[in-house]
PDB file of N, CA and C in Angstrom:
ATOM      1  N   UNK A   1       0.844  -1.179   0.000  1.00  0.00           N
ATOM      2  CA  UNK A   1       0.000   0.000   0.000  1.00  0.00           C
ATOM      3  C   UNK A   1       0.891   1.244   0.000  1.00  0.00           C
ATOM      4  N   UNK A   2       0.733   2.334  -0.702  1.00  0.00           N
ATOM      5  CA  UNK A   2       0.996   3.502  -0.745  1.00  0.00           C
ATOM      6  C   UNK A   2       0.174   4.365  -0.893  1.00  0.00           C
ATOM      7  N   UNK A   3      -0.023   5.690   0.260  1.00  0.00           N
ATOM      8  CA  UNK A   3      -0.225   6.570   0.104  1.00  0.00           C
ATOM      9  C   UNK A   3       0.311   7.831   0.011  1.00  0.00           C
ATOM     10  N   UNK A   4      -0.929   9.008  -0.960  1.00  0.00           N
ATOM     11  CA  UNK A   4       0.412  10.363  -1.293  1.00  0.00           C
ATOM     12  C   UNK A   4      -0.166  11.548  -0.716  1.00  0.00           C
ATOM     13  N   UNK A   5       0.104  12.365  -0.603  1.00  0.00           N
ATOM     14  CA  UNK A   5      -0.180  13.623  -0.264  1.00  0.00           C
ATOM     15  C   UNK A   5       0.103  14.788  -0.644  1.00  0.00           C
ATOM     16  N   UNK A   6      -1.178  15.669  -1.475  1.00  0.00           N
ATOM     17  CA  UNK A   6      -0.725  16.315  -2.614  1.00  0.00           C
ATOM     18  C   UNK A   6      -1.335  17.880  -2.095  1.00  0.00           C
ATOM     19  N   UNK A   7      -0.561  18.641  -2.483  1.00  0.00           N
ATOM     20  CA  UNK A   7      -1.347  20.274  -2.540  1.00  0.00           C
ATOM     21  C   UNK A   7      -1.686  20.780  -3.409  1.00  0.00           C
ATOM     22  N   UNK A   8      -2.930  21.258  -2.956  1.00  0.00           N
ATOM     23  CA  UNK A   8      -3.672  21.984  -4.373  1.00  0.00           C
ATOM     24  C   UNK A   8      -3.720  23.394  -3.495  1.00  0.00           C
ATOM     25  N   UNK A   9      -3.787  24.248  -3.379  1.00  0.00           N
ATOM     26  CA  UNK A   9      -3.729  25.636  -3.003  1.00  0.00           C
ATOM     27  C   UNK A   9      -3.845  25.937  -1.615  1.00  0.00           C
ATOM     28  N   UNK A  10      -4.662  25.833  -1.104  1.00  0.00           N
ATOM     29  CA  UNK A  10      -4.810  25.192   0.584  1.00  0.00           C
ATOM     30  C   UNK A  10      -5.593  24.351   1.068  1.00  0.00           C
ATOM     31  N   UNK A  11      -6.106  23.100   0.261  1.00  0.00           N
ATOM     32  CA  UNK A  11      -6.618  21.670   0.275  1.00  0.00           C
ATOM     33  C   UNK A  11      -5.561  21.129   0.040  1.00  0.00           C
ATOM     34  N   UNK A  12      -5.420  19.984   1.015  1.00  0.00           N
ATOM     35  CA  UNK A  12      -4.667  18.982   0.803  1.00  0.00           C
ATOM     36  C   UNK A  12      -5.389  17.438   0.421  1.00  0.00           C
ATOM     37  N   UNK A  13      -5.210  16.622  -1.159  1.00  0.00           N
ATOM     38  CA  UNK A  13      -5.752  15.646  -0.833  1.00  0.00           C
ATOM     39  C   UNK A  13      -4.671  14.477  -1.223  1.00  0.00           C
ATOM     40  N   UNK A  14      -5.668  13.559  -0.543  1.00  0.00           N
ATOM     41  CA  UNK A  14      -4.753  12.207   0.210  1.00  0.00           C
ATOM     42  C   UNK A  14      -5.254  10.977  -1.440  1.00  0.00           C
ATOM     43  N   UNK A  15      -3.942  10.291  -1.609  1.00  0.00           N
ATOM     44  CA  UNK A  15      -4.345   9.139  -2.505  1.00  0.00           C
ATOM     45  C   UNK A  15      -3.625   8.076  -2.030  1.00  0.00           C
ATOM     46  N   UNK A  16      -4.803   7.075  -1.798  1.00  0.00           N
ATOM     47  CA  UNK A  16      -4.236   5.491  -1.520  1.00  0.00           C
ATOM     48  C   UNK A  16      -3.989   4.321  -2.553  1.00  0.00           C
ATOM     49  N   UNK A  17      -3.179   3.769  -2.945  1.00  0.00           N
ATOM     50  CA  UNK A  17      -3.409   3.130  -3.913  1.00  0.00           C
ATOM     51  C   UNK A  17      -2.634   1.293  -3.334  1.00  0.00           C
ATOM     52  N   UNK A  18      -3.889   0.769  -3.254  1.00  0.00           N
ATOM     53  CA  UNK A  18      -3.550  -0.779  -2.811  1.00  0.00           C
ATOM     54  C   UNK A  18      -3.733  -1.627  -3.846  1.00  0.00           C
ATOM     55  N   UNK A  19      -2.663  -1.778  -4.555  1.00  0.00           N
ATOM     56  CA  UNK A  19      -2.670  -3.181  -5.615  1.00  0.00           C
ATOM     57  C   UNK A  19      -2.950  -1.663  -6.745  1.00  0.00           C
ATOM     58  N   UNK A  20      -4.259  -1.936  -7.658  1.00  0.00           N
ATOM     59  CA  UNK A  20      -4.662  -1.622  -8.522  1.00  0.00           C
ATOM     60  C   UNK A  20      -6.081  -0.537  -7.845  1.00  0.00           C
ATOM     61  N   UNK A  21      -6.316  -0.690  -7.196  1.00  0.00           N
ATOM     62  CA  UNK A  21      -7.919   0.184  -6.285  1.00  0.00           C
ATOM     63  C   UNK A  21      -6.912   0.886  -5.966  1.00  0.00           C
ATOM     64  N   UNK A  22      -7.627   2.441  -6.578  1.00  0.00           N
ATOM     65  CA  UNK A  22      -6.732   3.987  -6.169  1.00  0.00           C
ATOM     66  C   UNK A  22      -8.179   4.545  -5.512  1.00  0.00           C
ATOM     67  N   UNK A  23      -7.951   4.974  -4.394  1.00  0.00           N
ATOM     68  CA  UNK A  23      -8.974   6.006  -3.886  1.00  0.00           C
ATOM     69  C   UNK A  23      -8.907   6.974  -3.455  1.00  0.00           C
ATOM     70  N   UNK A  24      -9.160   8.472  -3.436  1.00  0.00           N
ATOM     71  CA  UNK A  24      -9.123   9.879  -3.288  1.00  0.00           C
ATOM     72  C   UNK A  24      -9.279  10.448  -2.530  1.00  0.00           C
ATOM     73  N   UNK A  25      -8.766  10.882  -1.987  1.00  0.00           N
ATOM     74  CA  UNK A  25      -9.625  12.106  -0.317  1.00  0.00           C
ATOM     75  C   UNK A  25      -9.174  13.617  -0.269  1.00  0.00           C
ATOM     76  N   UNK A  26     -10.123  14.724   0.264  1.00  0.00           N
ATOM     77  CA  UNK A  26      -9.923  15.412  -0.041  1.00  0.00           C
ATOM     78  C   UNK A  26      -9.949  15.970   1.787  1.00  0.00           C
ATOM     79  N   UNK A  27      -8.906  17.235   1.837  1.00  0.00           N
ATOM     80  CA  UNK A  27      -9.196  17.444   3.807  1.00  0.00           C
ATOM     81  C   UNK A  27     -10.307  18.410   3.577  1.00  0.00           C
ATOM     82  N   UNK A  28     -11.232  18.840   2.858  1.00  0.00           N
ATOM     83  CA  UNK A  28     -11.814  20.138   2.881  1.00  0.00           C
ATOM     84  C   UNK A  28     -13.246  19.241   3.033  1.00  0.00           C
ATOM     85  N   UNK A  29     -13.153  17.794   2.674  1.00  0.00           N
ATOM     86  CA  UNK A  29     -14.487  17.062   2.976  1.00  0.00           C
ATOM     87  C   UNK A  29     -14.418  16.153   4.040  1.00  0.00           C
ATOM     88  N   UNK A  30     -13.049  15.871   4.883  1.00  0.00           N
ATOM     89  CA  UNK A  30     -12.647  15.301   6.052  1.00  0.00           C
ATOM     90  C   UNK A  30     -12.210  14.178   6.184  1.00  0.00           C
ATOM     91  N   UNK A  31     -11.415  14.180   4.508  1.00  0.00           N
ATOM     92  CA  UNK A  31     -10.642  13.323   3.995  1.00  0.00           C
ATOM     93  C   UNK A  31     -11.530  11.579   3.482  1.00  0.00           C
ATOM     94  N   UNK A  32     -12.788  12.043   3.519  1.00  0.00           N
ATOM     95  CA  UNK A  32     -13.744  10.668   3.248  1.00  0.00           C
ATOM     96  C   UNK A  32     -13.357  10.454   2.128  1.00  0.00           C
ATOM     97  N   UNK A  33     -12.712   8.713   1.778  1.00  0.00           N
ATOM     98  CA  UNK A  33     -12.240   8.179   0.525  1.00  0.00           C
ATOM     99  C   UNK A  33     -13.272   7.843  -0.727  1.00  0.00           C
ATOM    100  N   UNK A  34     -12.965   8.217  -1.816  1.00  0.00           N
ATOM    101  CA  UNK A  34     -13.926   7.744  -2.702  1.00  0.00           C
ATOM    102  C   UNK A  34     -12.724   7.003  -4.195  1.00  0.00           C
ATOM    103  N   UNK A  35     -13.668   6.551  -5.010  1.00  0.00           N
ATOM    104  CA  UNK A  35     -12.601   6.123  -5.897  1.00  0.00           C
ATOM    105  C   UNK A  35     -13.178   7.010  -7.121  1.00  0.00           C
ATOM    106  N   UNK A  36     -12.172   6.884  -7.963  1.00  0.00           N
ATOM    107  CA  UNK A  36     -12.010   7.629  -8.933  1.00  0.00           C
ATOM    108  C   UNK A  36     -13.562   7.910  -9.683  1.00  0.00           C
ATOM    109  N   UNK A  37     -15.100   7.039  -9.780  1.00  0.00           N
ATOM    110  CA  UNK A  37     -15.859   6.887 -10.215  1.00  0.00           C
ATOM    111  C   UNK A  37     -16.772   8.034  -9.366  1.00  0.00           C
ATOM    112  N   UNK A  38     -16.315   8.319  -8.051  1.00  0.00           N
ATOM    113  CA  UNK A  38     -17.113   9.438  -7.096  1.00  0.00           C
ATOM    114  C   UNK A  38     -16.469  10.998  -7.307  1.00  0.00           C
ATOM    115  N   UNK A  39     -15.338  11.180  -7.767  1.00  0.00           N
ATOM    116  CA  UNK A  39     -15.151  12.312  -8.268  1.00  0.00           C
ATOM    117  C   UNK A  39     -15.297  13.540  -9.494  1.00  0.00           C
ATOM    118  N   UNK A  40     -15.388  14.658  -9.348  1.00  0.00           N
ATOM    119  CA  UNK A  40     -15.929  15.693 -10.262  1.00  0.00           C
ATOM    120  C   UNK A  40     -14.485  15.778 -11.091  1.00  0.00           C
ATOM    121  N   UNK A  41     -14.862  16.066 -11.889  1.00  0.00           N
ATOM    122  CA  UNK A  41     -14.292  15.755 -13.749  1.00  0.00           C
ATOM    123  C   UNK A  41     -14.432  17.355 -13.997  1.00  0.00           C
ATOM    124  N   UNK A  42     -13.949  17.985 -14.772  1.00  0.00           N
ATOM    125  CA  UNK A  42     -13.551  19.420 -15.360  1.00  0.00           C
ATOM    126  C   UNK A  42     -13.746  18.485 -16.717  1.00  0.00           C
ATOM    127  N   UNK A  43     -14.955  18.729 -17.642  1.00  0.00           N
ATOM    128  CA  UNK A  43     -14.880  18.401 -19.319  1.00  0.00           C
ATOM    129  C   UNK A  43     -13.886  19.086 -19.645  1.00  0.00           C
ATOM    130  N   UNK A  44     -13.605  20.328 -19.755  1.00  0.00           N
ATOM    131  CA  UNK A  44     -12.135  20.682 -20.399  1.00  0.00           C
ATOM    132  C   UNK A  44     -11.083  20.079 -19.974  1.00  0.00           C
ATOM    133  N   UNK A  45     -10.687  20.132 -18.844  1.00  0.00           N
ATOM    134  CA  UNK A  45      -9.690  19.056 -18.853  1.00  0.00           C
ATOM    135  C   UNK A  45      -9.469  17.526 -18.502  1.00  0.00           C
ATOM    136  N   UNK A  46     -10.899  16.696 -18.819  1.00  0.00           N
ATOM    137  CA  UNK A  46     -11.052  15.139 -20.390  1.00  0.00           C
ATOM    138  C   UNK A  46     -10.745  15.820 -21.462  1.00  0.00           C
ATOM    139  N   UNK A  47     -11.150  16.895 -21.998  1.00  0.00           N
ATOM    140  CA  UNK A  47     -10.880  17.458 -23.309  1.00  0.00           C
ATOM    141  C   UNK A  47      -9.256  17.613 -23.422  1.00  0.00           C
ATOM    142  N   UNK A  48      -8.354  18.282 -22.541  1.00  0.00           N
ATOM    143  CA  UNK A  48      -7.547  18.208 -23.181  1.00  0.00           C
ATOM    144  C   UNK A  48      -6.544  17.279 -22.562  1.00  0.00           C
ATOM    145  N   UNK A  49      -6.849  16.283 -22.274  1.00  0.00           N
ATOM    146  CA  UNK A  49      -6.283  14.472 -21.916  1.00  0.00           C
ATOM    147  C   UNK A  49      -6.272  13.794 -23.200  1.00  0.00           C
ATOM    148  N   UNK A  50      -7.998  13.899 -23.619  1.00  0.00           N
ATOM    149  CA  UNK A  50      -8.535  13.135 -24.748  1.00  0.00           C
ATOM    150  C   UNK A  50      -9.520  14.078 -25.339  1.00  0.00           C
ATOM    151  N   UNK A  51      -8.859  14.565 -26.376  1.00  0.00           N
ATOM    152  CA  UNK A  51      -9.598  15.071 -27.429  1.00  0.00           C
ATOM    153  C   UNK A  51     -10.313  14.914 -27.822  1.00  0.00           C
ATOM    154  N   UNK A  52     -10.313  12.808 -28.466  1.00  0.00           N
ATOM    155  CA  UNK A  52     -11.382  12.887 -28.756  1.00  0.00           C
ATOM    156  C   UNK A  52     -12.844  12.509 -28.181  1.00  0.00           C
ATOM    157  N   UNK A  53     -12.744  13.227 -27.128  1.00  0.00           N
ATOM    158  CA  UNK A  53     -14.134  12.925 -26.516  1.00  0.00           C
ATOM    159  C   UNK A  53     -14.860  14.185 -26.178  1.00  0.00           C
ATOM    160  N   UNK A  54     -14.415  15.125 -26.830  1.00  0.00           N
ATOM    161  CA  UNK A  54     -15.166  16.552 -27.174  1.00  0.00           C
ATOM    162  C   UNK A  54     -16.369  16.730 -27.334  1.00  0.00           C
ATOM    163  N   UNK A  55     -17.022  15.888 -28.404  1.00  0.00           N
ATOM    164  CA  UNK A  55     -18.131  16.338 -28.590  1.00  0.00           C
ATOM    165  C   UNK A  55     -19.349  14.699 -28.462  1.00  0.00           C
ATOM    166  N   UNK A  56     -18.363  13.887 -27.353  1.00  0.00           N
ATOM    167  CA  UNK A  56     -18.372  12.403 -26.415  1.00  0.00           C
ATOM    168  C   UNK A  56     -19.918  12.549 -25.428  1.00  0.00           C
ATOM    169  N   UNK A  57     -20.897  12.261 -25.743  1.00  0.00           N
ATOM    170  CA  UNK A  57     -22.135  12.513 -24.412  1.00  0.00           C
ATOM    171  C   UNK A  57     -21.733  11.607 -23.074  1.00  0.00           C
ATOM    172  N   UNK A  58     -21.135  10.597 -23.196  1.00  0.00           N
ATOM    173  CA  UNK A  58     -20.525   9.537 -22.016  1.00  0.00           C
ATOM    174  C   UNK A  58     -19.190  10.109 -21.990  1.00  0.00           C
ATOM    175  N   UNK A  59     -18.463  11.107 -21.989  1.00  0.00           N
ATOM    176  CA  UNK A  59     -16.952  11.695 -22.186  1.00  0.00           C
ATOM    177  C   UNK A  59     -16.394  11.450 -20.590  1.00  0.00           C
ATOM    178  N   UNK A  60     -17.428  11.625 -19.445  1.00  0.00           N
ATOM    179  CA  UNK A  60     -16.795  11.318 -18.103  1.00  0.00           C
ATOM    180  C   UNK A  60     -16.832   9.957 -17.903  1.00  0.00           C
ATOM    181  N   UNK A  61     -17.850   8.989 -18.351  1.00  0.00           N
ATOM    182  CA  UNK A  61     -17.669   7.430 -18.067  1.00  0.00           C
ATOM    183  C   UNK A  61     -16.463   7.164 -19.185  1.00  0.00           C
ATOM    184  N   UNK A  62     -16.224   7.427 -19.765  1.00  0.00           N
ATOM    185  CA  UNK A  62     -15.580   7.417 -20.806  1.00  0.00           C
ATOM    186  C   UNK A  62     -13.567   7.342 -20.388  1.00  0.00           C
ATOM    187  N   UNK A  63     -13.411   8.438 -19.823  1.00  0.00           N
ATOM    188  CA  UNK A  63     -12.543   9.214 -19.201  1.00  0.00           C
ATOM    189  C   UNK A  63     -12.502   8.352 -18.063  1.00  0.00           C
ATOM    190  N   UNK A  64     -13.433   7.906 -17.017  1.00  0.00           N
ATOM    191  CA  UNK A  64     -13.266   6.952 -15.942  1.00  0.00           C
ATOM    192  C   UNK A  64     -12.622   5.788 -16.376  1.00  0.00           C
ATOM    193  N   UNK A  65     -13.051   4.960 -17.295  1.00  0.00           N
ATOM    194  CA  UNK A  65     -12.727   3.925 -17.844  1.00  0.00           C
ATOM    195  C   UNK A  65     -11.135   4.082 -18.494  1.00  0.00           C
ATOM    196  N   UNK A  66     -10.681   4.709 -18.787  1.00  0.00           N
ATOM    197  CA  UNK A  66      -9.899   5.034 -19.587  1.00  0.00           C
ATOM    198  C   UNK A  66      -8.605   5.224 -18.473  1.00  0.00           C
ATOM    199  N   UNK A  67      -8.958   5.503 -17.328  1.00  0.00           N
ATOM    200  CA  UNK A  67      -8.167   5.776 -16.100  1.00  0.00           C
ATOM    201  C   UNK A  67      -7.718   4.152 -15.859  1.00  0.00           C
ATOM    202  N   UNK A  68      -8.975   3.966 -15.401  1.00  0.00           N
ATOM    203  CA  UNK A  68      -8.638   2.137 -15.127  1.00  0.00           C
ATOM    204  C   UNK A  68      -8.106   1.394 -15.988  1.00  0.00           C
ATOM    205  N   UNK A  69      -8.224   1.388 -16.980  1.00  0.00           N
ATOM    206  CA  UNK A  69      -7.429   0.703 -17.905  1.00  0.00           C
ATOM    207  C   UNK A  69      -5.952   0.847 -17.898  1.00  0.00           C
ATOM    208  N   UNK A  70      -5.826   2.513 -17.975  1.00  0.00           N
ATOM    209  CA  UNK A  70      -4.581   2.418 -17.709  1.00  0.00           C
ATOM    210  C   UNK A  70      -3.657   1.930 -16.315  1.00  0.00           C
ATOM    211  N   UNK A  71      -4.139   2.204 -15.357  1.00  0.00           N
ATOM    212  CA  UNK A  71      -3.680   1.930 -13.767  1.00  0.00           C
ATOM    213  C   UNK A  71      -3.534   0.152 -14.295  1.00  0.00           C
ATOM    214  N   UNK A  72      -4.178  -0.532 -14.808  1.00  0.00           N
ATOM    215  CA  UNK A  72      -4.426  -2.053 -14.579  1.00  0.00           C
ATOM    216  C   UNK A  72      -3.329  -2.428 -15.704  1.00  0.00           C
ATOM    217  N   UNK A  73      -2.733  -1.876 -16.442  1.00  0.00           N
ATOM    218  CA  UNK A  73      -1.822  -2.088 -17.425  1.00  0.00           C
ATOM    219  C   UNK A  73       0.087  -1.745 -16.524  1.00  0.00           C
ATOM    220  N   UNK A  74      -0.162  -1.186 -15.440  1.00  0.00           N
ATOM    221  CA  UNK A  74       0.852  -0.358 -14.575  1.00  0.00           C
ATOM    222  C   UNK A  74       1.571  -1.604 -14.039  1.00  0.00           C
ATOM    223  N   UNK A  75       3.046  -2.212 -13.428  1.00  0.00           N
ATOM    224  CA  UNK A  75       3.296  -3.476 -13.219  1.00  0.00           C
ATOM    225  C   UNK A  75       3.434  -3.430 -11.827  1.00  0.00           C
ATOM    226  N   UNK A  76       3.207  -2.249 -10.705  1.00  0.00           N
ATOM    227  CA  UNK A  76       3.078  -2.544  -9.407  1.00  0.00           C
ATOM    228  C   UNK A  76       3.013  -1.048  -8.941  1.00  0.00           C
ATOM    229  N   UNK A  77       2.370  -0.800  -7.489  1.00  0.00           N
ATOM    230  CA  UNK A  77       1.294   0.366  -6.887  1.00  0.00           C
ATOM    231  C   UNK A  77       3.130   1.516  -7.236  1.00  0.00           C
ATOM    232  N   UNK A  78       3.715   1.200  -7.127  1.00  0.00           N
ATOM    233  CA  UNK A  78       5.586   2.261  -7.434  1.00  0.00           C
ATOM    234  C   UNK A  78       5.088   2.873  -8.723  1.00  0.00           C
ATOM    235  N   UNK A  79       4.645   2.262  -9.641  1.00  0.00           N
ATOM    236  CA  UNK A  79       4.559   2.838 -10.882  1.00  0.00           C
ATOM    237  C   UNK A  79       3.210   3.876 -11.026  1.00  0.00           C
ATOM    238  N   UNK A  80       2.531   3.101 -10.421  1.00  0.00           N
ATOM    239  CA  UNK A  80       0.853   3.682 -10.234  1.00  0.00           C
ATOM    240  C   UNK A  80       1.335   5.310  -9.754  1.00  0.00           C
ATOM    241  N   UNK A  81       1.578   5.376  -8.562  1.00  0.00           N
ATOM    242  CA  UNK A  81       2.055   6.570  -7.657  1.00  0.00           C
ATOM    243  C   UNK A  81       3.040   7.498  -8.159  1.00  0.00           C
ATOM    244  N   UNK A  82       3.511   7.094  -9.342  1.00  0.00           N
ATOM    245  CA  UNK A  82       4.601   7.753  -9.782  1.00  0.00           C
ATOM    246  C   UNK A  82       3.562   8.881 -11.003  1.00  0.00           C
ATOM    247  N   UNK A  83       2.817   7.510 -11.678  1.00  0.00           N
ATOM    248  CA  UNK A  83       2.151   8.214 -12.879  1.00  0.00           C
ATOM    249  C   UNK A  83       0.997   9.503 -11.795  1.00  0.00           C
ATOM    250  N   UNK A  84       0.519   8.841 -11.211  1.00  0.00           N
ATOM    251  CA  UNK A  84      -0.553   9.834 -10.474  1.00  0.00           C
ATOM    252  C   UNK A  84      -0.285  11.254 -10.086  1.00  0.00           C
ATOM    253  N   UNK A  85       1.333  11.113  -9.201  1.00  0.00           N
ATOM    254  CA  UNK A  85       2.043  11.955  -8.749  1.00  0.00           C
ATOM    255  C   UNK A  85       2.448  12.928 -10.212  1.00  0.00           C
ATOM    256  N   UNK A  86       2.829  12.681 -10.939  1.00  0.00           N
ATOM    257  CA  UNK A  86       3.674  13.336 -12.523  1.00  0.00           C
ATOM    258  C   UNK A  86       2.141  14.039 -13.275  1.00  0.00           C
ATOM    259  N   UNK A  87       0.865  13.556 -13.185  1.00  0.00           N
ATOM    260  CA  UNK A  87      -0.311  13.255 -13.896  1.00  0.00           C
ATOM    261  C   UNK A  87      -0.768  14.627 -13.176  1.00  0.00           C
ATOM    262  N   UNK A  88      -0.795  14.538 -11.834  1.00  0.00           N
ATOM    263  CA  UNK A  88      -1.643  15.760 -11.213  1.00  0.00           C
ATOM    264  C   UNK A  88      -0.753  17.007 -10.705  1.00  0.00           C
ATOM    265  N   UNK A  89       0.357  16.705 -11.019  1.00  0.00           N
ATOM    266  CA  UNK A  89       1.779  17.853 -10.421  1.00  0.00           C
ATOM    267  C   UNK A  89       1.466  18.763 -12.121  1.00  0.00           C
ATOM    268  N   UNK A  90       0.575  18.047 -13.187  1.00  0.00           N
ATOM    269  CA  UNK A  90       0.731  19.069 -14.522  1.00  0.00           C
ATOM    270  C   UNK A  90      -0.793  19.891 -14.000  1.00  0.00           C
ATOM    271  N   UNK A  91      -1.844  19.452 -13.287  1.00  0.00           N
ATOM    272  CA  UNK A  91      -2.770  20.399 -13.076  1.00  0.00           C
ATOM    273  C   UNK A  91      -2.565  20.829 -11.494  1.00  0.00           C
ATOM    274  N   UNK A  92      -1.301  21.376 -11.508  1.00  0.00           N
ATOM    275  CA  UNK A  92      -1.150  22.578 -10.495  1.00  0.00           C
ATOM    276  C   UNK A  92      -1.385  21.815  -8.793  1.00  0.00           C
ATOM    277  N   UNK A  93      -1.234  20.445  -8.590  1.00  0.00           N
ATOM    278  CA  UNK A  93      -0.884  19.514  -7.776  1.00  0.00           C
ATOM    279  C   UNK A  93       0.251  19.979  -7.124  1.00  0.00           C
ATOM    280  N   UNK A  94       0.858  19.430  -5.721  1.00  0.00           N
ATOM    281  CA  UNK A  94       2.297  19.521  -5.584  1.00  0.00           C
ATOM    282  C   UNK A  94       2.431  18.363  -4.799  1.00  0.00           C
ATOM    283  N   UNK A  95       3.248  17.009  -4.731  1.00  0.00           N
ATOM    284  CA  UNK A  95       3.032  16.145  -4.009  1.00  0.00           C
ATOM    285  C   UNK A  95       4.011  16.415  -2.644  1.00  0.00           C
ATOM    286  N   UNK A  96       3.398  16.193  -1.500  1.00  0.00           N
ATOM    287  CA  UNK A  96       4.117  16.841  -0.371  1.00  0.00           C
ATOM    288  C   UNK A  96       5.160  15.724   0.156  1.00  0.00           C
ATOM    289  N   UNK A  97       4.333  14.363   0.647  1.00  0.00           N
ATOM    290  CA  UNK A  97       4.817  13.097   1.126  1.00  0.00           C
ATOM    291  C   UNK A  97       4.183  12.187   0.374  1.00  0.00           C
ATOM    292  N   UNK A  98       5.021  10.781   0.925  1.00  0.00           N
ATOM    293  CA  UNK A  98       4.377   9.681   0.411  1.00  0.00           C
ATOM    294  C   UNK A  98       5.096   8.334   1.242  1.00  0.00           C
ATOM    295  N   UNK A  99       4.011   7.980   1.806  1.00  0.00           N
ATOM    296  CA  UNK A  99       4.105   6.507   2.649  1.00  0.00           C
ATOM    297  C   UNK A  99       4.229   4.861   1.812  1.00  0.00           C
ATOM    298  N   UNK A 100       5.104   4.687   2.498  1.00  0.00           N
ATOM    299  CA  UNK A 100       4.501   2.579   2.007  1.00  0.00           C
ATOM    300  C   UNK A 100       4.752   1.727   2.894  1.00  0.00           C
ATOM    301  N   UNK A 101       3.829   0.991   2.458  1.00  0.00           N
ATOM    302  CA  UNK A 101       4.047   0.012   3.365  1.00  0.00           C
ATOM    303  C   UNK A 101       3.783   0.600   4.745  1.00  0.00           C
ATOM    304  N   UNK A 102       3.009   1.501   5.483  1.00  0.00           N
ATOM    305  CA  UNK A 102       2.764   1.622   6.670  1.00  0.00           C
ATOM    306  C   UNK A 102       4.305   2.085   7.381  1.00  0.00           C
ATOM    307  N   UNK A 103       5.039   2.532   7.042  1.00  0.00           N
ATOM    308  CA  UNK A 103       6.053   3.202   7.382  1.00  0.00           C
ATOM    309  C   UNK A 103       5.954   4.682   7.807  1.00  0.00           C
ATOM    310  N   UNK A 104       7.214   5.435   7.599  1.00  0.00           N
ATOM    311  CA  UNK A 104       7.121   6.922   8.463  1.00  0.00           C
ATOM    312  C   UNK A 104       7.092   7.444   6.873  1.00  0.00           C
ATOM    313  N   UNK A 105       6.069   8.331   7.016  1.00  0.00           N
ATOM    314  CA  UNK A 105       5.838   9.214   5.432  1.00  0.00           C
ATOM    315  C   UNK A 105       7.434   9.637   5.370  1.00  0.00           C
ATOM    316  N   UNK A 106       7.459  10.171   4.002  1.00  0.00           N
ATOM    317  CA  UNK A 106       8.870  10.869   3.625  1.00  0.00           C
ATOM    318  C   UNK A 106       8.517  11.773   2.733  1.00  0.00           C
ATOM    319  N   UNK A 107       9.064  12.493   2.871  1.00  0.00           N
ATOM    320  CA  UNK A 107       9.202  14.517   2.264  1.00  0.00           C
ATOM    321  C   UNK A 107       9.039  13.745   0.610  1.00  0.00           C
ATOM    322  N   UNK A 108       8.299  14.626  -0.089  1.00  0.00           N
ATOM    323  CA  UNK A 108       9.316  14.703  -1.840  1.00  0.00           C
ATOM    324  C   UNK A 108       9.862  15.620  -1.845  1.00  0.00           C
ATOM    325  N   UNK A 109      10.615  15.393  -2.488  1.00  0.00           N
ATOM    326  CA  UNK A 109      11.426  16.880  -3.198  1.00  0.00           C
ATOM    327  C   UNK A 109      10.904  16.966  -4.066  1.00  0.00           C
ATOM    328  N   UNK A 110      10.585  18.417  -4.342  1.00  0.00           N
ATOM    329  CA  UNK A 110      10.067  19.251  -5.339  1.00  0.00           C
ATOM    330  C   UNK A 110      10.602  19.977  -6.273  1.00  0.00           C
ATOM    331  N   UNK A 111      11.063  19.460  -8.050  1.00  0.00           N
ATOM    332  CA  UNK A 111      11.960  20.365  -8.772  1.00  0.00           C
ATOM    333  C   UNK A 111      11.831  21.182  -9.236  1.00  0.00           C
TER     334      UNK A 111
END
């Protein structure tokens, strides 16, 4: 198991990712976990992930699916956490720490 801990402006949210099940928390809702299928989607940015699902009426199931697929193609939760971490550090994310294995979190460095 690994979890990360990311900043978005002055919300901090938390991602767990055990095996292949990634789930989300946010501290501004009291960190209650949901998985990727319970969270709000920005269509512009599915739009500019995947283009072509612009003018897509299912563009967020679409975009969900498209998540999982990829995570389940990933060869262990190191890789998962890496893409997640790199994935949300481009929409203005900053990853703070990150735990495994039930250990003592550790700092990232930030470049």
């Amino acid at each position: 198991m690994i979890e990360l801990l990311l900043k978005h402006g002055s919300e901090y949210v938390i991602v767990i990712i055990r095996g292949t099940d990634v789930q989300f928390g946010n501290t501004a809702f009291g960190a209650q976990m949901a998985s990727i299928d319970g969270l709000n989607f920005s269509k512009q940015g599915v739009i500019k992930e995947f283009p072509d699902l612009k003018d897509d009426e299912e563009w967020k199931l679409k975009a969900i699916d498209r998540f999982k697929q990829n995570i389940k193609k990933m060869k262990n939760e190191e890789e998962i956490s890496e893409y997640i971490m790199n994935d949300l550090k481009n929409h203005g994310y900053l990853p703070m720490k990150i735990k495994k294995e039930g250990f003592r979190a550790k700092k990232i460095k930030n470049v």
